[in-house]
Protein backbone atom coordinates (compact mmCIF):
# COMPACT_ATOMS: atom_id res chain seq x y z
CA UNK A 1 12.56 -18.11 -17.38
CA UNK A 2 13.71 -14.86 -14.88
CA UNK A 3 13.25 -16.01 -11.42
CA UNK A 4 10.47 -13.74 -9.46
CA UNK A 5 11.31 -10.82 -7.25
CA UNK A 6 10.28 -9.95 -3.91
CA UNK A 7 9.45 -5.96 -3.96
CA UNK A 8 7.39 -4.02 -0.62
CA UNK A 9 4.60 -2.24 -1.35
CA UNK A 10 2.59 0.21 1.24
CA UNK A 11 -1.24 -0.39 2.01
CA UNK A 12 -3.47 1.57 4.39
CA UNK A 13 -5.20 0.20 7.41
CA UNK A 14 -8.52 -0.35 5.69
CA UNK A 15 -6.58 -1.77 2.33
CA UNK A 16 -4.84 -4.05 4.80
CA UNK A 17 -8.59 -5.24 6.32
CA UNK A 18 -9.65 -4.91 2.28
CA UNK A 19 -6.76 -7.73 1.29
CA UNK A 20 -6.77 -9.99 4.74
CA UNK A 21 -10.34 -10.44 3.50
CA UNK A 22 -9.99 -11.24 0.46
CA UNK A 23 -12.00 -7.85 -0.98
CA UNK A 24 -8.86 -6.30 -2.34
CA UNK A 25 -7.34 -8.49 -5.40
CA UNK A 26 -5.80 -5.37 -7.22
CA UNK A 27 -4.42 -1.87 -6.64
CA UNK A 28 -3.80 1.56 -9.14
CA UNK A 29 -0.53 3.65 -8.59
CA UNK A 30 0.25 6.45 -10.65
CA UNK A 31 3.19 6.19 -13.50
CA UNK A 32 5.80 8.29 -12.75
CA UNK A 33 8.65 8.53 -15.08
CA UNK A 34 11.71 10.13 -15.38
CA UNK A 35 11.91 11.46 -18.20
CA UNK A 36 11.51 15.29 -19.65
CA UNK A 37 8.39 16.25 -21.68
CA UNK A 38 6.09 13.30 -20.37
CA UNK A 39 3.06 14.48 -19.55
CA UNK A 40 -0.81 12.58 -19.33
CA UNK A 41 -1.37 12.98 -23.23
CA UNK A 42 1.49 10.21 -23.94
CA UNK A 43 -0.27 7.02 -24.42
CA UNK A 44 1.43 4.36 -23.54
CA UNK A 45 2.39 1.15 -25.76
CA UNK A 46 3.62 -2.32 -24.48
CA UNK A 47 6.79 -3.41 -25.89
CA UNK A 48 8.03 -7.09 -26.48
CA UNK A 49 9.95 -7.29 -23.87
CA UNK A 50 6.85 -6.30 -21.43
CA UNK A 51 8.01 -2.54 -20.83
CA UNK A 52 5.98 0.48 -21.93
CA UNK A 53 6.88 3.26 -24.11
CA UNK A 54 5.47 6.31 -24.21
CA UNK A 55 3.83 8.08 -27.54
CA UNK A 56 2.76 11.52 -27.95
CA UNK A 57 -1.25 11.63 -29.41
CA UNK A 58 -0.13 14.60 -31.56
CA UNK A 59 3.16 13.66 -33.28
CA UNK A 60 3.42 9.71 -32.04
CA UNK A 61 7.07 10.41 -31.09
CA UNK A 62 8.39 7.45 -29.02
CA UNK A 63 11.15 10.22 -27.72
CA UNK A 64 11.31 12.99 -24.92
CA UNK A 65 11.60 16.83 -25.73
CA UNK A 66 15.28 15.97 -25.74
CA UNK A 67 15.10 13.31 -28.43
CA UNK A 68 16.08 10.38 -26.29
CA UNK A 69 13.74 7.00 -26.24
CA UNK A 70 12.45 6.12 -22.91
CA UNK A 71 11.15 2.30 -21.97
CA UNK A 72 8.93 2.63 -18.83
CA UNK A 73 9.23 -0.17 -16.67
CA UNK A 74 6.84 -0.74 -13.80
CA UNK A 75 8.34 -0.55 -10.51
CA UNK A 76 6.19 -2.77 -9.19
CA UNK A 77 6.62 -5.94 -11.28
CA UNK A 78 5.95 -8.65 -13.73
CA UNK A 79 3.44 -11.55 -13.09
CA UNK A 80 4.94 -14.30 -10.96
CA UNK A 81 6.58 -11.20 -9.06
CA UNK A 82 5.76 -11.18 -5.67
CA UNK A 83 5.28 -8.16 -3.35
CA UNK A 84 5.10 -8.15 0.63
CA UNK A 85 2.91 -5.71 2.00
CA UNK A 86 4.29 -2.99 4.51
CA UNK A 87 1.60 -2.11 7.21
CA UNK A 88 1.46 0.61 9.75
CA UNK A 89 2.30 -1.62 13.11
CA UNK A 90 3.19 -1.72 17.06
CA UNK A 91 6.38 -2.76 17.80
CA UNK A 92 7.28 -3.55 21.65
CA UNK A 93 10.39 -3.34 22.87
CA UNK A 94 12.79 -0.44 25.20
CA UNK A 95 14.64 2.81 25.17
CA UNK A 96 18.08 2.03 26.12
CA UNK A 97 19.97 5.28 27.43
CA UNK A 98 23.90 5.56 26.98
CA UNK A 99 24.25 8.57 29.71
CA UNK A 100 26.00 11.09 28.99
CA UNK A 101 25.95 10.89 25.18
CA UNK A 102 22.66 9.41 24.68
CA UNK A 103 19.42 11.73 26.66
CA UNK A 104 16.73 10.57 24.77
CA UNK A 105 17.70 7.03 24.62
CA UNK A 106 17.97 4.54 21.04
CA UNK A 107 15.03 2.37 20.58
CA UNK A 108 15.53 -1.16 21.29
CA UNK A 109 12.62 -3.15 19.28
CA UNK A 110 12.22 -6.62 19.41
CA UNK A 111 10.49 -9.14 17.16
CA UNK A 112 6.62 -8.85 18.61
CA UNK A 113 4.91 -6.79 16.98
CA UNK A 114 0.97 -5.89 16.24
CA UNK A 115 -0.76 -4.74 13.74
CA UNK A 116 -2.25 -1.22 13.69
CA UNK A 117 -5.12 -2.80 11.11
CA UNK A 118 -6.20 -5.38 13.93
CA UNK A 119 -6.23 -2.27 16.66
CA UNK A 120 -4.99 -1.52 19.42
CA UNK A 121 -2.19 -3.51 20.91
CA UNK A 122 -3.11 -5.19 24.77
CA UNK A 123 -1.72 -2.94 27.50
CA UNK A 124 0.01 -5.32 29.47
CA UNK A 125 1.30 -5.20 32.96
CA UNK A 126 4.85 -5.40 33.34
CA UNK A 127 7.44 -4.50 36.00
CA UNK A 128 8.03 -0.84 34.93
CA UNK A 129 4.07 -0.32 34.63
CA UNK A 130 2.50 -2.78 36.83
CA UNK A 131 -1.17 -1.01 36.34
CA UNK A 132 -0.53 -0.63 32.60
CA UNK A 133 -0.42 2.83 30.90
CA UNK A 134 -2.87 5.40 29.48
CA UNK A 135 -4.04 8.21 27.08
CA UNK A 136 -3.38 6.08 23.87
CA UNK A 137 0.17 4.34 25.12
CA UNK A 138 0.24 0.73 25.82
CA UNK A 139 2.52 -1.27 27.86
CA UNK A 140 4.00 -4.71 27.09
CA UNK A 141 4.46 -7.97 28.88
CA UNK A 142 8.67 -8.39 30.17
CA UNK A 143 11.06 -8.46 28.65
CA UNK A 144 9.79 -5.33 26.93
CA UNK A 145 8.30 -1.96 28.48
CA UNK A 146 6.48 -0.36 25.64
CA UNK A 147 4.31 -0.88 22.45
CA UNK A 148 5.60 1.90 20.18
CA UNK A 149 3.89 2.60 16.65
CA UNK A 150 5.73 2.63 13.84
CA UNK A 151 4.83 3.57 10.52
CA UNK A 152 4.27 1.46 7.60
CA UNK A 153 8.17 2.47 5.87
CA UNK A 154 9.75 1.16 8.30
CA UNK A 155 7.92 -2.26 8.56
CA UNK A 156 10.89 -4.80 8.26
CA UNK A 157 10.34 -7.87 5.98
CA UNK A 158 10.36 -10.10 8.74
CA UNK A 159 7.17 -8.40 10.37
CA UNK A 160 5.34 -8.20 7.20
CA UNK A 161 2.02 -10.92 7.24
CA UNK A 162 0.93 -10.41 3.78
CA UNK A 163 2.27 -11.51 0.64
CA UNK A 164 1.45 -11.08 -2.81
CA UNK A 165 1.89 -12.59 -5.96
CA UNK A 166 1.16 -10.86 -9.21
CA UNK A 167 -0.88 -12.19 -11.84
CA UNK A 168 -1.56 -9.23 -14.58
CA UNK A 169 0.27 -5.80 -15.09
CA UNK A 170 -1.16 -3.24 -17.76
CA UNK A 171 -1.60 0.35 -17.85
CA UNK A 172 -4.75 2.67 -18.29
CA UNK A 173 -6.51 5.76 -17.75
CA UNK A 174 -7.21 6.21 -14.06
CA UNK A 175 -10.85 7.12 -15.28
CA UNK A 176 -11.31 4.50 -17.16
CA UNK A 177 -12.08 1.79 -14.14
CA UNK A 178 -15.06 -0.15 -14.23
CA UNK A 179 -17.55 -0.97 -11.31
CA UNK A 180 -16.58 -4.36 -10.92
CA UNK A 181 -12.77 -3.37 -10.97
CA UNK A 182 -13.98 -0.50 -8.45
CA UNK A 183 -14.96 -3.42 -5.86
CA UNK A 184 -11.91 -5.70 -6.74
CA UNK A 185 -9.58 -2.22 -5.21
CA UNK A 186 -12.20 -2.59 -1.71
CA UNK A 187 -14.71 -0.63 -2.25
CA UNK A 188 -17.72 -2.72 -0.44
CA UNK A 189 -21.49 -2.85 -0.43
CA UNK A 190 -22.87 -1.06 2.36
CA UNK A 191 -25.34 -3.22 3.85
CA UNK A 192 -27.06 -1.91 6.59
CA UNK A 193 -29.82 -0.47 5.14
CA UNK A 194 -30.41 -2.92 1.85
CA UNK A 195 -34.25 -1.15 1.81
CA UNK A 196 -32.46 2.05 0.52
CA UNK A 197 -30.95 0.35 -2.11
CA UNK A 198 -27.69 -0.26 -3.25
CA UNK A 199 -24.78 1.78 -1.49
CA UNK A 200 -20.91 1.37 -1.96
CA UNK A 201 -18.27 3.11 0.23
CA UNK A 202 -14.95 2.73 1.61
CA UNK A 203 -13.61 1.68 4.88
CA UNK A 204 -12.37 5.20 6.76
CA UNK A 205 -14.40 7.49 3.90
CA UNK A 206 -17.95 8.44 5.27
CA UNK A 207 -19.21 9.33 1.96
CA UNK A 208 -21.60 6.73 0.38
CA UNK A 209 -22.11 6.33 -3.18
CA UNK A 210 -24.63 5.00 -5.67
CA UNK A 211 -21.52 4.40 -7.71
CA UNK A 212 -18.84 1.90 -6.61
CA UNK A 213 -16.40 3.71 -9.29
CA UNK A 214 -17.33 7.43 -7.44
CA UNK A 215 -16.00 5.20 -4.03
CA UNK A 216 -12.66 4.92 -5.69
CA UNK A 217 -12.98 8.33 -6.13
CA UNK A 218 -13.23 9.24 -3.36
CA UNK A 219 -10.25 6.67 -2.10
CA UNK A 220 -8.04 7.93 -4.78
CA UNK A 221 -8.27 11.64 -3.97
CA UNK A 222 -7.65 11.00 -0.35
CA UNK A 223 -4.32 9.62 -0.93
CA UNK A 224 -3.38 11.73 -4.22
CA UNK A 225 -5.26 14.77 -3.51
CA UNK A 226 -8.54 16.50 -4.74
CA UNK A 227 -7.60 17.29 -8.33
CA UNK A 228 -5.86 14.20 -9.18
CA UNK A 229 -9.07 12.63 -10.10
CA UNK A 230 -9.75 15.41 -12.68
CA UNK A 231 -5.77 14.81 -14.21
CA UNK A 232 -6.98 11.49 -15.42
CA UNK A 233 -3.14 10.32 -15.10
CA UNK A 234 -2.23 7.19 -16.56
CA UNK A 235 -2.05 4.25 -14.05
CA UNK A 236 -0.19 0.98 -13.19
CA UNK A 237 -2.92 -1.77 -12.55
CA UNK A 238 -1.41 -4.70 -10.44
CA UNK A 239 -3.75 -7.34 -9.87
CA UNK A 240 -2.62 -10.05 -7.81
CA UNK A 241 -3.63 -12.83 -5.34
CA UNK A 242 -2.72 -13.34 -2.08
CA UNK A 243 -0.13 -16.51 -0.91
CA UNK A 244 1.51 -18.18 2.02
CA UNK A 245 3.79 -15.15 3.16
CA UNK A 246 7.47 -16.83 3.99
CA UNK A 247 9.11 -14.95 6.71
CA UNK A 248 12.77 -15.05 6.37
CA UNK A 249 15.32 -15.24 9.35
CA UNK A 250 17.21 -12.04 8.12
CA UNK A 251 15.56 -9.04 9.60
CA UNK A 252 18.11 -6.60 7.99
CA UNK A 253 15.78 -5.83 4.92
């Protein structure tokens, strides 16, 4: 047996609220793969040894329009993979200037940090900003000065709360997701007015629907853009459950 690998993965703000509370238990990326000719009317076909290959509907040709056979592995994973989850965050630390060389100073983070998904971080007096600072910047406690955002790409492993383990990996159409799998990617049950009836949305999207599966929509098209819906692309679906994250001493990765 292959031991498991550790891969990052990004989530949003509200996917981040979605998984920390236990809403979220799988996620739909779109298969991209390298290869010349592939376009959304391959269908896909799972191979023994748990990669995909791609078939045309018209001629079922396992090749590309150059001939050449093309597994497609997902970049995510197998089950028993894990994947940490990279977060937009605050980081506090410094700007250290090297004068002359160095005018706009190198950024000196250290190992606090906040989440951007729990809000904003406290604006803390300090010796540089002893009455804290304003307009949307926050100062930290000493050592540090500042609380500086950073965005979820450059969330180290060592900062990352949320891990992952994978339990299923298949591929489908992207139109092809059910209700219930529509409320298992966060889309919730709006509840504050139950004597309307039944309306689903997602966190950040103002846009309620009788449909949880037109709330993915929604959520899909806001990250992919307004005709990817319509593409029907094929999709990687990663379910997965959430485990004890273990935060390694080595900050380099």
């Amino acid at each position: 047996m292959s031991q498991a690998k550790e891969r990052p993965i990004l989530f949003s703000a509200p996917m981040v609220r979605a998984l920390l509370e236990g809403r979220k238990t799988v996620t739909r990326r779109s298969i991209k793969p390298s290869m010349r000719g592939f376009d959304v009317s391959f269908e896909l076909h799972q191979q023994d040894d748990g990669s995909w290959r791609p078939m045309h509907t018209f001629d079922e040709s396992c090749m590309d329009d150059q001939g050449t056979e093309h597994p497609v592995v997902c970049p995510y994973g197998q089950p028993g993979d894990r994947l940490w989850v990279r977060e937009s965050f605050w980081q506090a630390g410094t700007y250290v200037q090297s004068y002359p060389d160095d005018d706009e100073g190198s950024w000196a983070g250290s190992r606090r940090v906040h989440y951007r998904a729990d809000g904003a971080p406290p604006n803390e007096p300090n010796r540089h900003y002893p009455g804290g600072l304003r307009n949307g910047s926050y100062s930290a406690a000493d050592p540090d000065k500042i609380w500086r955002p950073r965005p979820s790409i450059h969330m180290p492993r060592w900062a990352s709360r949320i891990l992952l383990e994978i339990t299923a990996v298949r591929v489908e159409r992207l139109q092809d997701i059910t209700e219930a799998q529509a409320l298992a990617e966060g889309v919730r049950l709006y509840t504050d007015h139950s004597e309307c009836g039944d309306w689903y949305h997602v966190e950040g999207i103002e846009t309620y629907s009788a449909d949880p599966r037109k709330s993915f929509e929604l959520l899909w098209t806001g990250i992919n853009g307004a005709e990817s819906w319509g593409v029907n692309p094929w999709v990687w679906v990663v379910e997965f459950k959430r485990i004890q994250p273990f935060k390694p001493d080595d900050d380099t990765r």
